[in-house]
Protein backbone atom coordinates (compact mmCIF):
# COMPACT_ATOMS: atom_id res chain seq x y z
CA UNK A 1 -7.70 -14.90 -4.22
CA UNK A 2 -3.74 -14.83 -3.43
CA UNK A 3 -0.61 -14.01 -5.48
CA UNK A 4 2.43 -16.07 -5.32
CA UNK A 5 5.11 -14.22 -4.22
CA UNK A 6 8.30 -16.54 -4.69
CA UNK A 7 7.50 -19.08 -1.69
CA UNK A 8 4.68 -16.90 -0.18
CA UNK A 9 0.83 -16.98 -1.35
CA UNK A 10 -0.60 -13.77 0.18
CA UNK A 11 -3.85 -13.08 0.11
CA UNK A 12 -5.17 -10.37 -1.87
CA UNK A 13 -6.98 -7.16 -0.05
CA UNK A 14 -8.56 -5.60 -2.58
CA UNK A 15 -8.98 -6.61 -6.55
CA UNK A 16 -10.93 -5.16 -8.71
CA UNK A 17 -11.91 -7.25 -12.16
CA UNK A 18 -12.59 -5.03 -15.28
CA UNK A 19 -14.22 -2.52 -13.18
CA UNK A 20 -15.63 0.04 -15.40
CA UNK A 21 -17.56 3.27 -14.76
CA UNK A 22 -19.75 5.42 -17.21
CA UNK A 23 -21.15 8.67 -16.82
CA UNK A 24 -23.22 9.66 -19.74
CA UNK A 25 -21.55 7.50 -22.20
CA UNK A 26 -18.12 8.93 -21.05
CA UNK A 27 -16.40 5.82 -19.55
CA UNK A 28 -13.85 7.80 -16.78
CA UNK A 29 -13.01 4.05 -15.56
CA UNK A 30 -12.05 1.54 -18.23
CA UNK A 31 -12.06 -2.16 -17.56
CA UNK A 32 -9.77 -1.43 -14.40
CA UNK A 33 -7.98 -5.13 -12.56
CA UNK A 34 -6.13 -3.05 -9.31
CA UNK A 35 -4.59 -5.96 -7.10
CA UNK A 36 -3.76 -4.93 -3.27
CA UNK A 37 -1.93 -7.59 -1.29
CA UNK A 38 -2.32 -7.75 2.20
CA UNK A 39 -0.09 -5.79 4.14
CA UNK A 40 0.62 -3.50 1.20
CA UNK A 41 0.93 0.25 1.34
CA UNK A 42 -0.36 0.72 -2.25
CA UNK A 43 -0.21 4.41 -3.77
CA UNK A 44 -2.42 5.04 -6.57
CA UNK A 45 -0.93 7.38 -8.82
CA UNK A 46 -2.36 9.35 -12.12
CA UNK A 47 -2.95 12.72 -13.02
CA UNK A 48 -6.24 14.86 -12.16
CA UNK A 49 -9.17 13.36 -13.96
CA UNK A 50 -7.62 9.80 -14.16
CA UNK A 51 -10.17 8.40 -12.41
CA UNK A 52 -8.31 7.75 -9.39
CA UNK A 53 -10.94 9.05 -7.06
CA UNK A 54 -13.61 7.29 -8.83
CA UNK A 55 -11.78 3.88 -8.54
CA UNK A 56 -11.51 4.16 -4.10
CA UNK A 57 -15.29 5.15 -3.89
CA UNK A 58 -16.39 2.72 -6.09
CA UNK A 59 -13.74 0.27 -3.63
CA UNK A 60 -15.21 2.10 -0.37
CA UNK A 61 -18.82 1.39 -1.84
CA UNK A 62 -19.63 4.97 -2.41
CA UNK A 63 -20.28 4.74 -6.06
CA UNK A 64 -21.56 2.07 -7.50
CA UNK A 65 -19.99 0.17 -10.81
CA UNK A 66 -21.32 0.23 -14.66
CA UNK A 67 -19.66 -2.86 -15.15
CA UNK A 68 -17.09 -4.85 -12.94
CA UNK A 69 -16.41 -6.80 -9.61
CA UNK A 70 -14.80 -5.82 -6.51
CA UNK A 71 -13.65 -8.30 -4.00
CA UNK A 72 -12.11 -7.39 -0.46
CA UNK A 73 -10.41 -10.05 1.54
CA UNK A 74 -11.89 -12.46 -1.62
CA UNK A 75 -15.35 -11.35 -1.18
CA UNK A 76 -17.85 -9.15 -2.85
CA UNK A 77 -17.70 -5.50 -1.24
CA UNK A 78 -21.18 -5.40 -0.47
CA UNK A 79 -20.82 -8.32 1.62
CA UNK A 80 -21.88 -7.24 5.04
CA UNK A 81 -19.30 -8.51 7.03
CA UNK A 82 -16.37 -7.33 4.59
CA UNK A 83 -17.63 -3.51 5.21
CA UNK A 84 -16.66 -4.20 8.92
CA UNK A 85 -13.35 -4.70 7.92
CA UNK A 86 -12.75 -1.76 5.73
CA UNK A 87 -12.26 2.68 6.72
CA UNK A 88 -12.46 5.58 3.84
CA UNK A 89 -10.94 8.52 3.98
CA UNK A 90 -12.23 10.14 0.68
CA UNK A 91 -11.29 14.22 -0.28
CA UNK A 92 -12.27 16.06 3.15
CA UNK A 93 -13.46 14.48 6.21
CA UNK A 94 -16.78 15.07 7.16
CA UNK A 95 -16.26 16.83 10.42
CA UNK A 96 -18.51 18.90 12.97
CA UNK A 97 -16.10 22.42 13.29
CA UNK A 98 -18.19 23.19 16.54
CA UNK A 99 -17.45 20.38 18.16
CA UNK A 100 -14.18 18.88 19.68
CA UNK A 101 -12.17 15.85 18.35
CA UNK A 102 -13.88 13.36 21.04
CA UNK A 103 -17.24 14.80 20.16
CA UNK A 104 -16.65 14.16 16.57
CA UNK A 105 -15.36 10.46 17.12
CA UNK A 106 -18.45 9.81 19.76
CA UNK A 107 -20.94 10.67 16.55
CA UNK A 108 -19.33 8.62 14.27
CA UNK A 109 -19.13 5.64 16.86
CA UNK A 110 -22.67 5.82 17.72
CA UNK A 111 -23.77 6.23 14.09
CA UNK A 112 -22.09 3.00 13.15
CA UNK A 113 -23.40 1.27 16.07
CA UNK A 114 -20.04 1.38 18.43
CA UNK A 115 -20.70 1.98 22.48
CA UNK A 116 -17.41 1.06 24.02
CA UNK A 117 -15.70 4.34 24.54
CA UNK A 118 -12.22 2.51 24.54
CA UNK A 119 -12.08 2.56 20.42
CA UNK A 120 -13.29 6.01 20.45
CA UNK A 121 -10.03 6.44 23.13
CA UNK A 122 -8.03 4.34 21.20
CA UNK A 123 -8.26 5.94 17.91
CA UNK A 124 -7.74 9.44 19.08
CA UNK A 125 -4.87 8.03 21.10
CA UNK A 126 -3.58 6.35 17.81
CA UNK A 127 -3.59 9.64 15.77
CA UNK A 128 -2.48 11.23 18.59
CA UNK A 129 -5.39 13.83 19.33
CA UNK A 130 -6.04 12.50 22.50
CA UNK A 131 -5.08 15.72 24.05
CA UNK A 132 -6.97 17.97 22.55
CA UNK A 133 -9.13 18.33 25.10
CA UNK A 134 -12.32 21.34 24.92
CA UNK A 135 -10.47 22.52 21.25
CA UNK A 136 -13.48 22.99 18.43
CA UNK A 137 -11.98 21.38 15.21
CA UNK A 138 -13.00 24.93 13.59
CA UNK A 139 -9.63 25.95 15.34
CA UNK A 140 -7.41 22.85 14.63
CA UNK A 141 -4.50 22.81 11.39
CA UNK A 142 -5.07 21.27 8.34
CA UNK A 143 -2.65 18.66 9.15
CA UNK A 144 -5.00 17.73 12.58
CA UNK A 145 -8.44 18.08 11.02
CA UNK A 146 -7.01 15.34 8.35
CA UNK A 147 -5.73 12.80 11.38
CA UNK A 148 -9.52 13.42 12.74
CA UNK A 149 -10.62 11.81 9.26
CA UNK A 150 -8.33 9.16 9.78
CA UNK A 151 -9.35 8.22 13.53
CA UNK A 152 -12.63 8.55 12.25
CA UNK A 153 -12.12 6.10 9.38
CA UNK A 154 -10.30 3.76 12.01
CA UNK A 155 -13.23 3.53 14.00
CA UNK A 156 -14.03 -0.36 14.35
CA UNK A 157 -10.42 -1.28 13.65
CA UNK A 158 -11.01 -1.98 10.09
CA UNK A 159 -8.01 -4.44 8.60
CA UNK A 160 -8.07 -1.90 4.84
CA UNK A 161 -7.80 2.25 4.71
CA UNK A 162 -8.53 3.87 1.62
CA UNK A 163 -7.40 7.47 1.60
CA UNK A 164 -8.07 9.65 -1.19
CA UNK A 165 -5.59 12.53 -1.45
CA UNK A 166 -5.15 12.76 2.61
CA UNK A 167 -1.89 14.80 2.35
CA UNK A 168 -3.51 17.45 -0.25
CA UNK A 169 -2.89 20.81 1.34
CA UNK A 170 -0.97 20.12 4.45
CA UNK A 171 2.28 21.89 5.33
CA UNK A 172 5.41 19.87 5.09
CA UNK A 173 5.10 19.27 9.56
CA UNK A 174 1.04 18.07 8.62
CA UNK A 175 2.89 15.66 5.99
CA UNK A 176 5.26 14.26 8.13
CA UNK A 177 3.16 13.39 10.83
CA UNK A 178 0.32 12.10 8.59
CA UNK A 179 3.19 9.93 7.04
CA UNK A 180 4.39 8.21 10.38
CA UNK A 181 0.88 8.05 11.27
CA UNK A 182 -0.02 5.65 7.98
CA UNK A 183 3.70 3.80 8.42
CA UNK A 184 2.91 3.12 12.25
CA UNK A 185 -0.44 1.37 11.22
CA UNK A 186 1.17 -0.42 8.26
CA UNK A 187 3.28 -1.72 11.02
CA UNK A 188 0.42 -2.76 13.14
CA UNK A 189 -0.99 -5.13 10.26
CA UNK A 190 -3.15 -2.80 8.10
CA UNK A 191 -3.27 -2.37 4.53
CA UNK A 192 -3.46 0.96 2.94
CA UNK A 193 -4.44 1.89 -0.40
CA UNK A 194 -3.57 5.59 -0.73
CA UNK A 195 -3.89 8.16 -3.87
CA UNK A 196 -1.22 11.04 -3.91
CA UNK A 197 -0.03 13.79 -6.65
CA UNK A 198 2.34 14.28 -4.56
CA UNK A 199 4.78 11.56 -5.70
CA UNK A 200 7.62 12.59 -3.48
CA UNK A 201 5.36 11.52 -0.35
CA UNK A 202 3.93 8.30 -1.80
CA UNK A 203 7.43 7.05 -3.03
CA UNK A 204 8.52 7.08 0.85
CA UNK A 205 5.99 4.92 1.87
CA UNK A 206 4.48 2.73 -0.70
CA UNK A 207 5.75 -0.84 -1.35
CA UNK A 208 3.63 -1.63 -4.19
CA UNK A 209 2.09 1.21 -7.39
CA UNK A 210 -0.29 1.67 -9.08
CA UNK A 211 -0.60 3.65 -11.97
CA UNK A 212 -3.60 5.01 -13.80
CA UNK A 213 -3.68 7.14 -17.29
CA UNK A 214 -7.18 8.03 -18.74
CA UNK A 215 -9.25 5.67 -16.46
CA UNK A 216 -7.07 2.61 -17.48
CA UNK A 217 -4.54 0.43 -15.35
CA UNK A 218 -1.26 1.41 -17.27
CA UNK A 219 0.88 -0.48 -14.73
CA UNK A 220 1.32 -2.02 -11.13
CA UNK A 221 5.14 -2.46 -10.26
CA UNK A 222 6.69 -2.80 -6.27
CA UNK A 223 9.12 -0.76 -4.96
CA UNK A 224 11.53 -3.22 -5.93
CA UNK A 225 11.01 -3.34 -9.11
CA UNK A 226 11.07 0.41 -9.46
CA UNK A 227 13.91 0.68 -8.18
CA UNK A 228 15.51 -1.83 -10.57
CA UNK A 229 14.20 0.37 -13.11
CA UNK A 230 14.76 3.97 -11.80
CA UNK A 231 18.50 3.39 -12.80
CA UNK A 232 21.21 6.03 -12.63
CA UNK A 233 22.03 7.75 -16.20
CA UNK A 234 24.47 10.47 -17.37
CA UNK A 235 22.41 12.86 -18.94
CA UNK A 236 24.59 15.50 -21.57
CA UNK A 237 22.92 18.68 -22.95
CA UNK A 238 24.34 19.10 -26.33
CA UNK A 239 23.79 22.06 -28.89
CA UNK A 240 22.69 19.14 -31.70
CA UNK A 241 20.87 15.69 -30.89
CA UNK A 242 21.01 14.33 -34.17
CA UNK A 243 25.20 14.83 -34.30
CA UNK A 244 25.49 13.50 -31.21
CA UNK A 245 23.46 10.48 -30.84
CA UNK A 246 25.17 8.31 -33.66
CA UNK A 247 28.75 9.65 -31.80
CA UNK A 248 27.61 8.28 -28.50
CA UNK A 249 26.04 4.62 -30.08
CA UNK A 250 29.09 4.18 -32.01
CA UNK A 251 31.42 4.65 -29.34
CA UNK A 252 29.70 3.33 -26.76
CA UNK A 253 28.23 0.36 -27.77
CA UNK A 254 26.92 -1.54 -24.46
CA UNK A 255 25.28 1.18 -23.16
CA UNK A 256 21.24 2.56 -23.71
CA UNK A 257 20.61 5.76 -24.53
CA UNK A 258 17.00 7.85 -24.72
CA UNK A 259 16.82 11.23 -26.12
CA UNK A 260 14.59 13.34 -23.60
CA UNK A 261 14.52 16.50 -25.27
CA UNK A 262 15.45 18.04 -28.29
CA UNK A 263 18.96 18.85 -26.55
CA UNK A 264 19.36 16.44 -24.14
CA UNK A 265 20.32 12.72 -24.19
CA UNK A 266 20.25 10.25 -21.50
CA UNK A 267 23.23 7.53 -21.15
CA UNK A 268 22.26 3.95 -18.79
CA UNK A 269 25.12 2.20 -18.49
CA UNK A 270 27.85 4.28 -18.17
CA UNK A 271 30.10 4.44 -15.39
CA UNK A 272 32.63 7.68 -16.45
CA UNK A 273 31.25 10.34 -18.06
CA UNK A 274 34.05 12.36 -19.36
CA UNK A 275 35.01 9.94 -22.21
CA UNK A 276 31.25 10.92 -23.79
CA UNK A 277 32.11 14.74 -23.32
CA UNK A 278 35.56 14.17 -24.69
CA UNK A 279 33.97 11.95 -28.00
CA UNK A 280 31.77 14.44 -28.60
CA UNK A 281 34.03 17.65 -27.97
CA UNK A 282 36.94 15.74 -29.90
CA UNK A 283 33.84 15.80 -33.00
CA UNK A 284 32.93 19.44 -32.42
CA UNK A 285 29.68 18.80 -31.14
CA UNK A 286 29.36 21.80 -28.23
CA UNK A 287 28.14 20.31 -24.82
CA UNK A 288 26.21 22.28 -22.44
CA UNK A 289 26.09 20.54 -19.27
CA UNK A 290 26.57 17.00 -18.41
CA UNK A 291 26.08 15.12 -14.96
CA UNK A 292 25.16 11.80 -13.57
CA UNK A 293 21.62 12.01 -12.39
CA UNK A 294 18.92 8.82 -10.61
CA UNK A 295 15.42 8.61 -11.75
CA UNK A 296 13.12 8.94 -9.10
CA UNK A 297 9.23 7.80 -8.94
CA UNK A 298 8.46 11.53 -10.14
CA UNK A 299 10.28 10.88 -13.84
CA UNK A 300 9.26 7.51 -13.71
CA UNK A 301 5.77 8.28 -13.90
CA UNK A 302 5.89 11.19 -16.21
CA UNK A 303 7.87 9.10 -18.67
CA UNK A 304 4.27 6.27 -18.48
CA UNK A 305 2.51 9.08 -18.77
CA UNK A 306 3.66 10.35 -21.62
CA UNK A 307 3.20 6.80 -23.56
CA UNK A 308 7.39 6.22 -22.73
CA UNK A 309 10.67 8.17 -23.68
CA UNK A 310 11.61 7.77 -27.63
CA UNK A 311 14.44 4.61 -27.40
CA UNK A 312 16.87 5.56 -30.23
């Protein structure tokens, strides 16, 4: 399958058609359609519980669907030759903490059937682990032991990596270097479907989202177009919503406004800010605070998750 994409067609790495998963009548997956073009970094965002851990090992083949299909590269996932193609990186990695990096790379090569010690080489090179030398992983950082997973997940230079969570509990140097890790292999021609809570992280890498409430697709946006909508807006903390807002919409007619809070109102539009203050000060309505402000993927997905901001 491919998506047009103005003149391009590019071919889809993962989709996922009304994939559904039950656990004793409790569906935690609910007819899910996920589309992954290839060549994407795709983060997967949704709260605890959303089901986005379910949805990448049910992708990764690690849990199998109630109901659904799954196609990599346009063919079912169980297809032997599309598991070649495809690492998993899912919660912790599986590692040996008495044994070095190499050691740990070795095992997994030989498990999978790999001999030529140049991928084992090339992946720790790749992650750049290659000189740890006689160091037991029992003594390596957080941020190292999770670039293991990933070496170990690149093993057979698979053309898809599905990481669950990978920068959970690193320190902000472990994020960093996990992040130009997964940009630098983006740039060599792999896709990467990645879940993160921490939206900060994801929004500096991902070009496409996906976002997940309650086991359901909610939406899938790009950058772009998240950017289109993550507009700035002059936000005013007032001591009375309800005297304000009909102020502000009368005398300011082409612009959108969104109440947030109880006390605060958000303008989009607007280019000066003090005629709103001065409106509202001129009608004895006390402000508070006031100040131009950009939403960011953080607010974005808070305001989704919360069913949308109340348009007045």
């Amino acid at each position: 399958m491919k998506e047009k994409t103005g003149k391009l067609s590019v071919p889809f790495a993962v989709q996922t058609i009304g994939l559904t998963k039950t656990y004793k009548e409790k569906s935690v997956v609910k007819d899910l359609n996920l589309n992954v073009r290839q060549g994407d970094i795709y983060g997967l965002i949704g709260r605890n519980g959303s089901g986005k851990s379910t949805t990448l090992k049910m992708i990764g083949g690690l849990v199998r669907p109630s109901e659904g299909e799954i196609r990599l590269f346009g063919k079912p996932v169980g297809d032997p030759l599309v598991r070649r193609r495809f690492g998993v990186l899912i919660e912790e990695p599986g590692l040996y903490p008495n044994m070095t990096a190499r050691q740990n790379v070795v095992m997994k090569a030989k498990c999978i059937g790999l001999a030529d010690e140049k991928s084992v080489d090339g992946v720790l090179e790749m992650t750049g682990l290659s000189d740890t030398g006689k160091k037991y992983v029992k003594h390596f950082s957080m941020g190292m032991k999770q670039r293991l997973g990933v070496a170990l997940a690149l093993l057979g230079n698979p053309d898809l990596l599905i990481l669950d969570e990978p920068i959970n509990g690193l320190d902000p140097e472990g994020i960093q270097e996990l992040r130009r890790l997964i940009l630098r292999l983006n740039e060599e021609g792999k896709t990467i479907l990645i879940s993160s809570h921490i939206l900060g992280e994801l929004s500096k890498i991902s070009t496409n989202y996906g976002i997940i409430k309650d086991g359901e697709m909610m939406e899938q946006i790009s950058k772009e177009e998240l950017e289109e909508r993550c507009q700035d807006y002059f936000e005013i903390r007032v001591q009375d919503v309800h005297r304000a807002l009909p102020l502000v919409q009368e005398s300011f007619a082409s612009v959108r406004t969104e109440v947030a809070d109880r006390q605060t109102i958000r303008i989009f539009g607007l280019t000066d800010g003090a005629d709103v203050v001065r409106v509202l000060v001129e009608n004895r309505v006390p402000v508070h605070a006031s100040g131009f402000h950009h939403m960011d993927l953080e607010e974005y997905f808070l305001a989704r998750m919360e069913g949308g901001r109340k348009y007045v």
